[in-house]
PDB file of N, CA and C in Angstrom:
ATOM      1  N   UNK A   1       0.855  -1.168   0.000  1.00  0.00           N
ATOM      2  CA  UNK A   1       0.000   0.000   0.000  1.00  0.00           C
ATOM      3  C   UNK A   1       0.903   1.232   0.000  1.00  0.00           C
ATOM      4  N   UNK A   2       0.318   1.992  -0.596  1.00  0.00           N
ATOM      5  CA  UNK A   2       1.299   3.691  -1.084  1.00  0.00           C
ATOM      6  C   UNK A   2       1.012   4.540   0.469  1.00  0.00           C
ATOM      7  N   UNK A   3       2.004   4.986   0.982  1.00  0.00           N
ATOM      8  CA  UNK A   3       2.078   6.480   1.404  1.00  0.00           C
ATOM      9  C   UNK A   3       0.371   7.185   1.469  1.00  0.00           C
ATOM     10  N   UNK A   4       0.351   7.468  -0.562  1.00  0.00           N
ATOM     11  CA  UNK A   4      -1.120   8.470  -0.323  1.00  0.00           C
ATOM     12  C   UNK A   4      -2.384   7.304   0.046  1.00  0.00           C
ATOM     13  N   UNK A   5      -2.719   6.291  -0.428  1.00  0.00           N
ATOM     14  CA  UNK A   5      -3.577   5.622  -0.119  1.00  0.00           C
ATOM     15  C   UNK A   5      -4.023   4.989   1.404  1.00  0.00           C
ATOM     16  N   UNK A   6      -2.836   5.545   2.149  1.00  0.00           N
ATOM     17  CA  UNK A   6      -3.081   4.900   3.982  1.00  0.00           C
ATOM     18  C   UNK A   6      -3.550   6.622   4.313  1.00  0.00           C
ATOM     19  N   UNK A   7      -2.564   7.614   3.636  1.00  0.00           N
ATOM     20  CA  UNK A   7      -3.291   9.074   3.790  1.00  0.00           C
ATOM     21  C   UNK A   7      -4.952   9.206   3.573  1.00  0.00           C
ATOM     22  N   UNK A   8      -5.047   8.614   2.681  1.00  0.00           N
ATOM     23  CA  UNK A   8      -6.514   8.726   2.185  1.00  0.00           C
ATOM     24  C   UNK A   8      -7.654   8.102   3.142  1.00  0.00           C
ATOM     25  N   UNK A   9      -6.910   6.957   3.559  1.00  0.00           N
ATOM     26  CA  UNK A   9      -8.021   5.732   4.541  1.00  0.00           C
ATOM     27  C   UNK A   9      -8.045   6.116   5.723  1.00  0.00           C
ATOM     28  N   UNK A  10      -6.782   7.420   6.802  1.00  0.00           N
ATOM     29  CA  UNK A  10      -6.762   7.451   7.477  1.00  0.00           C
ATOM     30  C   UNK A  10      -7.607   8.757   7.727  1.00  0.00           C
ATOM     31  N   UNK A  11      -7.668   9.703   6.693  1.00  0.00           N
ATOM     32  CA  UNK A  11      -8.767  10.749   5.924  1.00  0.00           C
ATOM     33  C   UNK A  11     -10.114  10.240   6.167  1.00  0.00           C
ATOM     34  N   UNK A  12     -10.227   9.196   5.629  1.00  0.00           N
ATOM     35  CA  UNK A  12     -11.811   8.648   5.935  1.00  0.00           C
ATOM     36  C   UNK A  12     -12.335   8.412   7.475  1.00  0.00           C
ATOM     37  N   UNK A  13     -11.129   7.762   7.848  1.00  0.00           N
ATOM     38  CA  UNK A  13     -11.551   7.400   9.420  1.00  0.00           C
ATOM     39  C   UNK A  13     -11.732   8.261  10.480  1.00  0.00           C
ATOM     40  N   UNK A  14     -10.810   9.344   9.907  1.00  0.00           N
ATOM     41  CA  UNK A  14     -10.904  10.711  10.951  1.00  0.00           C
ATOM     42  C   UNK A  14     -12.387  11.405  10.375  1.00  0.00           C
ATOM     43  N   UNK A  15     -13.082  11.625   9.382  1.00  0.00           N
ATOM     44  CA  UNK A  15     -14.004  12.021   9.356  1.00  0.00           C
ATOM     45  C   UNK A  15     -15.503  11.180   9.309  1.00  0.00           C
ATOM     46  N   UNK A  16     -14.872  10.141   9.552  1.00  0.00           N
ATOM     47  CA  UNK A  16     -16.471   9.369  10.208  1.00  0.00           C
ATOM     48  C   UNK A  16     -16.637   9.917  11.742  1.00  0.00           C
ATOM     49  N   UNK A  17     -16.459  10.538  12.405  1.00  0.00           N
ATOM     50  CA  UNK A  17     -16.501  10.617  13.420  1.00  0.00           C
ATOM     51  C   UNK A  17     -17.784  11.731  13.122  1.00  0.00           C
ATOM     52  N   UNK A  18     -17.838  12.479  11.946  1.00  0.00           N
ATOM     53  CA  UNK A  18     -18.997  13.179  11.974  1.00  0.00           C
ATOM     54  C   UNK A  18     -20.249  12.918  11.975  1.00  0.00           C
ATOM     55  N   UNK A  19     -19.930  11.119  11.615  1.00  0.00           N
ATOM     56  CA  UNK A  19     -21.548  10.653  11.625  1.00  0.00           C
ATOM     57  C   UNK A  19     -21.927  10.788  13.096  1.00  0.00           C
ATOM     58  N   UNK A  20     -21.124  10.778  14.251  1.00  0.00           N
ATOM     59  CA  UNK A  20     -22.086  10.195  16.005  1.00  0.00           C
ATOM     60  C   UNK A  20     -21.597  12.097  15.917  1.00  0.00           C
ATOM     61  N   UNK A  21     -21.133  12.888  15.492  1.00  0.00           N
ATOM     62  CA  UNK A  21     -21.513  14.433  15.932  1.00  0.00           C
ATOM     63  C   UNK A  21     -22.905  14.913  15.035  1.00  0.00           C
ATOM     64  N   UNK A  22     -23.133  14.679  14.032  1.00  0.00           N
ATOM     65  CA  UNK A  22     -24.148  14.570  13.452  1.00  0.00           C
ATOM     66  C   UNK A  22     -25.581  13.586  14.445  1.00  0.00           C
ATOM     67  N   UNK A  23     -25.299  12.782  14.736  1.00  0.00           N
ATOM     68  CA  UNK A  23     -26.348  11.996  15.742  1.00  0.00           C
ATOM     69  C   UNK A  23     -26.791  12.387  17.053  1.00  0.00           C
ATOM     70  N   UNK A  24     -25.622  13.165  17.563  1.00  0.00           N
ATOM     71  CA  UNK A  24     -25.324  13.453  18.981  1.00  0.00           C
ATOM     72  C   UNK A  24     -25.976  14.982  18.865  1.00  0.00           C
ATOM     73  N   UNK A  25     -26.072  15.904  17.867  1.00  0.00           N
ATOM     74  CA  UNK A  25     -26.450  16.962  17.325  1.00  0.00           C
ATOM     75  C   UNK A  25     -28.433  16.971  17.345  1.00  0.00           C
ATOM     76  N   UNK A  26     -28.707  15.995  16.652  1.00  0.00           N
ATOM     77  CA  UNK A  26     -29.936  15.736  16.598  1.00  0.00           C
ATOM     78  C   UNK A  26     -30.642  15.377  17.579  1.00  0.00           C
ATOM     79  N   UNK A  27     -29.796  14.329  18.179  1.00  0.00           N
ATOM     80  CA  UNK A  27     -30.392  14.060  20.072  1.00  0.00           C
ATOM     81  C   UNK A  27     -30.574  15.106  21.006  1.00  0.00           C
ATOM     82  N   UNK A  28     -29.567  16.259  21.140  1.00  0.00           N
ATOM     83  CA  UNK A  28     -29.440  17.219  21.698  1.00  0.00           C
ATOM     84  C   UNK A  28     -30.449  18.110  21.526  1.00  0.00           C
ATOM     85  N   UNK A  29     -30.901  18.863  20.129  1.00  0.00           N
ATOM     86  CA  UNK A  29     -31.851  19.534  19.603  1.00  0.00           C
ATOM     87  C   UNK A  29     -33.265  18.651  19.914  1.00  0.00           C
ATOM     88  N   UNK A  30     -33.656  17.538  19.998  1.00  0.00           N
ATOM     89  CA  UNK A  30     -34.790  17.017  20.052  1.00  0.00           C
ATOM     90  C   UNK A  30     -35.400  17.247  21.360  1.00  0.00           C
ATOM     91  N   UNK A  31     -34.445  16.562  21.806  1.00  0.00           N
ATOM     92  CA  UNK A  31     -34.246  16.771  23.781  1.00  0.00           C
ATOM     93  C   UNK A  31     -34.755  18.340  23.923  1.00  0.00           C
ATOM     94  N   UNK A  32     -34.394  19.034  23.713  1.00  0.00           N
ATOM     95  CA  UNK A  32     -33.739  20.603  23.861  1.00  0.00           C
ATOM     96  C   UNK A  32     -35.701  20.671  23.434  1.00  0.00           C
ATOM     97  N   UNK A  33     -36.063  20.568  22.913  1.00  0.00           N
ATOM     98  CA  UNK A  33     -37.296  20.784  22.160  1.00  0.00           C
ATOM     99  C   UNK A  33     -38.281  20.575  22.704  1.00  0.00           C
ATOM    100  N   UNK A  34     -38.280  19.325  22.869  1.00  0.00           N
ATOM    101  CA  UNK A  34     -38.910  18.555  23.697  1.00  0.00           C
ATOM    102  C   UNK A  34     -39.407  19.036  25.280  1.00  0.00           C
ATOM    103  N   UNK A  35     -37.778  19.836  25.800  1.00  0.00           N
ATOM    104  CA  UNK A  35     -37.933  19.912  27.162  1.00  0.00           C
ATOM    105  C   UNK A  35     -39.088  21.285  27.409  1.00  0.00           C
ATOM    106  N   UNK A  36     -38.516  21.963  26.189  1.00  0.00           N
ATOM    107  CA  UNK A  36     -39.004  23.527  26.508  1.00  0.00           C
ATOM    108  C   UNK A  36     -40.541  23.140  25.761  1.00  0.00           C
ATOM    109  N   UNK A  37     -41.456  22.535  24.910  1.00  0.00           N
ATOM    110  CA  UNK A  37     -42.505  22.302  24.891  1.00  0.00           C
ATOM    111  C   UNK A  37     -43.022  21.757  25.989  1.00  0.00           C
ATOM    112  N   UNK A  38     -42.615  21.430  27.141  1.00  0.00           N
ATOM    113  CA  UNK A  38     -43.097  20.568  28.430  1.00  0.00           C
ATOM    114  C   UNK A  38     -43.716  21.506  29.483  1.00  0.00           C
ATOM    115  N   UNK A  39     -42.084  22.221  29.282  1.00  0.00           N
ATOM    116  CA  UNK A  39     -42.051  23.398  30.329  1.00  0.00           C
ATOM    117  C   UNK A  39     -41.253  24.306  30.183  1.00  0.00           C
ATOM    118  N   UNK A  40     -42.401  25.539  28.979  1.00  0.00           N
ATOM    119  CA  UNK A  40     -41.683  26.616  28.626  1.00  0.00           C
ATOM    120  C   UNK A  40     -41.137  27.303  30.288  1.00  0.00           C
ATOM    121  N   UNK A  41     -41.169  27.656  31.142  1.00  0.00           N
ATOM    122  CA  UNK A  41     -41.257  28.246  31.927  1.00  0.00           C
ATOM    123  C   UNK A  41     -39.566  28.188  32.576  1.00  0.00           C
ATOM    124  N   UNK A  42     -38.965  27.020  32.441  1.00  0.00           N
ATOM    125  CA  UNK A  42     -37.913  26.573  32.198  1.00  0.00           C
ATOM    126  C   UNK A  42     -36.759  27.236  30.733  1.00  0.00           C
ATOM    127  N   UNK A  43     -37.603  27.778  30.022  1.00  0.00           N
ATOM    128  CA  UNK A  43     -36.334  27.716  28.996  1.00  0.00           C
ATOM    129  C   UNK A  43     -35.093  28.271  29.250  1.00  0.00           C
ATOM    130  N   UNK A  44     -34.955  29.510  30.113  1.00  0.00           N
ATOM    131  CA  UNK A  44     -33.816  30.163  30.732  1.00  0.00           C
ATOM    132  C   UNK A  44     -32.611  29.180  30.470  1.00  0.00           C
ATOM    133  N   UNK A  45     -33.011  28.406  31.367  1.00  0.00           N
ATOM    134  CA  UNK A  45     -32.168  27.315  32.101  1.00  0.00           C
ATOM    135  C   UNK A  45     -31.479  26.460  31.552  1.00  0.00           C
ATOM    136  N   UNK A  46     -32.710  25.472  30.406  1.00  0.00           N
ATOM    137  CA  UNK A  46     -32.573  25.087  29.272  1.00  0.00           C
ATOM    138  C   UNK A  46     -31.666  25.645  28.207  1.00  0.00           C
ATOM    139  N   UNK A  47     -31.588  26.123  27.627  1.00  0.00           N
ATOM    140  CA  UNK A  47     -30.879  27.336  26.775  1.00  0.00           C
ATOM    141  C   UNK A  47     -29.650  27.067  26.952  1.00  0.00           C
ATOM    142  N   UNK A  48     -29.127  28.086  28.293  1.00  0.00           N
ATOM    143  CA  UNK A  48     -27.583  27.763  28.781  1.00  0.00           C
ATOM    144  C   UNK A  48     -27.070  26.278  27.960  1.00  0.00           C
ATOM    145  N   UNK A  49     -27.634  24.851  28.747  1.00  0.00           N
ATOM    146  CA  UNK A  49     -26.617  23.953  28.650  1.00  0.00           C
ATOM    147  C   UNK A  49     -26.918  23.498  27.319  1.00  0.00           C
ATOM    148  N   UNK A  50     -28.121  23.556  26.412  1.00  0.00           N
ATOM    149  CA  UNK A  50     -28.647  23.445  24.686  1.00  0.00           C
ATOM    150  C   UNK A  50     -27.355  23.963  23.885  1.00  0.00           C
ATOM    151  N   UNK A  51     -26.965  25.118  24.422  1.00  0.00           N
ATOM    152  CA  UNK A  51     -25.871  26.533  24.053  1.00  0.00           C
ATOM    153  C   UNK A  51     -24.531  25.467  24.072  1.00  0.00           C
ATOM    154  N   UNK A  52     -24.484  24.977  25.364  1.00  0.00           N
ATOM    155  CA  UNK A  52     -23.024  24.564  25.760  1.00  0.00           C
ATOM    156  C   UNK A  52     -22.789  23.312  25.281  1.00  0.00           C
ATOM    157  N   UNK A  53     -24.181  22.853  25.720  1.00  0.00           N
ATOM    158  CA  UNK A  53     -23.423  21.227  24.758  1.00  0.00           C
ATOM    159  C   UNK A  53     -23.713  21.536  23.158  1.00  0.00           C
ATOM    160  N   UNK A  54     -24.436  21.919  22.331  1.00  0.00           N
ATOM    161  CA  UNK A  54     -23.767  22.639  21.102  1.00  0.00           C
ATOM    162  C   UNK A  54     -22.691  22.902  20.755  1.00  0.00           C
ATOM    163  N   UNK A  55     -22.245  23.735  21.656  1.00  0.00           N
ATOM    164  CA  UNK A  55     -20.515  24.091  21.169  1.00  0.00           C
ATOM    165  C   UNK A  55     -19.597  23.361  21.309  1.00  0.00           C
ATOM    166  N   UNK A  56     -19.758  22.179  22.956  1.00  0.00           N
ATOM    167  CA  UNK A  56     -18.942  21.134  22.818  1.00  0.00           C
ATOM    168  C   UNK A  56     -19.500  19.835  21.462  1.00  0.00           C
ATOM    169  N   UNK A  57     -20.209  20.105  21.235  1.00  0.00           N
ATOM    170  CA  UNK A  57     -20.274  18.923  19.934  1.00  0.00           C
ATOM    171  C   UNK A  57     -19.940  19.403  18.564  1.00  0.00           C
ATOM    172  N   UNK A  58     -19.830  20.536  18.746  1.00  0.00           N
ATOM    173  CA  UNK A  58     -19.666  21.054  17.387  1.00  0.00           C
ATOM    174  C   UNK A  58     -17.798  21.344  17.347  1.00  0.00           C
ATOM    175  N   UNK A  59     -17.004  21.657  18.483  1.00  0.00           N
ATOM    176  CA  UNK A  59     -15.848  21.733  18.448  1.00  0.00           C
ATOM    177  C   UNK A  59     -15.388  20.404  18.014  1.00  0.00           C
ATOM    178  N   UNK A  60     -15.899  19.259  18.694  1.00  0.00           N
ATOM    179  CA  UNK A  60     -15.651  17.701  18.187  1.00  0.00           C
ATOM    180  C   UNK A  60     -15.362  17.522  16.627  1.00  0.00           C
ATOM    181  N   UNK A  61     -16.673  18.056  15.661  1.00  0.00           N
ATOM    182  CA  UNK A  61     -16.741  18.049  14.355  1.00  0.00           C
ATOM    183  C   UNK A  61     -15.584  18.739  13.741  1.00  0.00           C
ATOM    184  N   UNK A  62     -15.345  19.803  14.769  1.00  0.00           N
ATOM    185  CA  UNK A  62     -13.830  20.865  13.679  1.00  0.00           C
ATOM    186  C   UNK A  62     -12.984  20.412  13.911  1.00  0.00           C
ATOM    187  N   UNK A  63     -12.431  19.397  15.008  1.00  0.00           N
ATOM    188  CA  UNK A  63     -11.237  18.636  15.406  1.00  0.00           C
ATOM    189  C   UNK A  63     -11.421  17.337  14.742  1.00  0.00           C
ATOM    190  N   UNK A  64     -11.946  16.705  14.254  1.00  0.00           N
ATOM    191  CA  UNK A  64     -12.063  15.918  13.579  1.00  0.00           C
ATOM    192  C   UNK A  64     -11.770  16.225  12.048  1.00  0.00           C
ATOM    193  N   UNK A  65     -12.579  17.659  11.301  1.00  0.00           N
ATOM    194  CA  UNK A  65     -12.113  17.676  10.281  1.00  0.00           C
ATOM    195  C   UNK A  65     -10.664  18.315   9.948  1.00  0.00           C
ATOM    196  N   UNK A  66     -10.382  19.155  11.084  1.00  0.00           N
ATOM    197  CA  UNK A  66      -8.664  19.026  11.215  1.00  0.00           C
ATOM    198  C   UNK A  66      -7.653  18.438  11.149  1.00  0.00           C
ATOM    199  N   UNK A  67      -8.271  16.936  11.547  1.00  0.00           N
ATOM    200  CA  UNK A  67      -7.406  16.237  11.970  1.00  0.00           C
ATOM    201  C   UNK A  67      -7.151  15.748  10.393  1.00  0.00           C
ATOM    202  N   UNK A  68      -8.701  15.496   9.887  1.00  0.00           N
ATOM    203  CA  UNK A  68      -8.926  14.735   8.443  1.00  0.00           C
ATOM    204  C   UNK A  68      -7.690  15.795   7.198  1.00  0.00           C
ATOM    205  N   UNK A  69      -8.094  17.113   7.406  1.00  0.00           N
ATOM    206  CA  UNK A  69      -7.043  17.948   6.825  1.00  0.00           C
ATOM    207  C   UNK A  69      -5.089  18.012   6.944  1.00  0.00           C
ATOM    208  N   UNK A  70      -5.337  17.980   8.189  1.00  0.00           N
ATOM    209  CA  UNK A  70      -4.114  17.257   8.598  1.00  0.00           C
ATOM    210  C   UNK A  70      -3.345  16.134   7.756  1.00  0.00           C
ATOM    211  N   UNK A  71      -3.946  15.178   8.035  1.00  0.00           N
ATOM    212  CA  UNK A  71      -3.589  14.045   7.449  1.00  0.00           C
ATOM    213  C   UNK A  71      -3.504  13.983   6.301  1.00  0.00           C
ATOM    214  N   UNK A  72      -4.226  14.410   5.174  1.00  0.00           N
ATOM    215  CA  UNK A  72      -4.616  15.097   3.507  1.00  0.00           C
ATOM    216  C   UNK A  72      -3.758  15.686   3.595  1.00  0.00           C
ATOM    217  N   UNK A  73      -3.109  16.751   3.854  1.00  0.00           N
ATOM    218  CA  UNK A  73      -1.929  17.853   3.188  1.00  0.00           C
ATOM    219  C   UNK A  73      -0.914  17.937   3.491  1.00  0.00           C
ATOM    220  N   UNK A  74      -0.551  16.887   4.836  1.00  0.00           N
ATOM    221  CA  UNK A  74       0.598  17.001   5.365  1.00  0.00           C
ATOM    222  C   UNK A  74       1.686  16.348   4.458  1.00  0.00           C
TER     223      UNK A  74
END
């Protein structure tokens, strides 16, 4: 096997990881939805950690495709 072709496979593997941030994304938002149709009265509260775990799942996705870039151009 070549150099670019383990580059390429190791490219793929680093960006499957977007499929469970993609999954983990949708769980979050449903939840998140879900909670504040229950009990708007709550959303304050709600919000905050909707906000925070957002950003921690979404930093996941840019370190992942970094990593995928990484590996591609290095």
């Amino acid at each position: 096997m070549s150099t670019e072709a383990a580059r390429m496979i190791g490219a793929a593997i680093a960006v499957l990881t977007l499929y469970g941030v993609g999954h983990a994304m949708g769980g979050l938002f449903s939840t998140w939805i879900s909670s504040v149709s229950r009990n708007p009265e709550a959303e304050e509260k709600v919000r905050f950690m909707g906000m925070l775990g957002f950003a921690l799942t979404e930093s996941i996705a840019l370190f992942a495709l970094l990593v995928a870039l990484l590996i591609l151009f290095k």
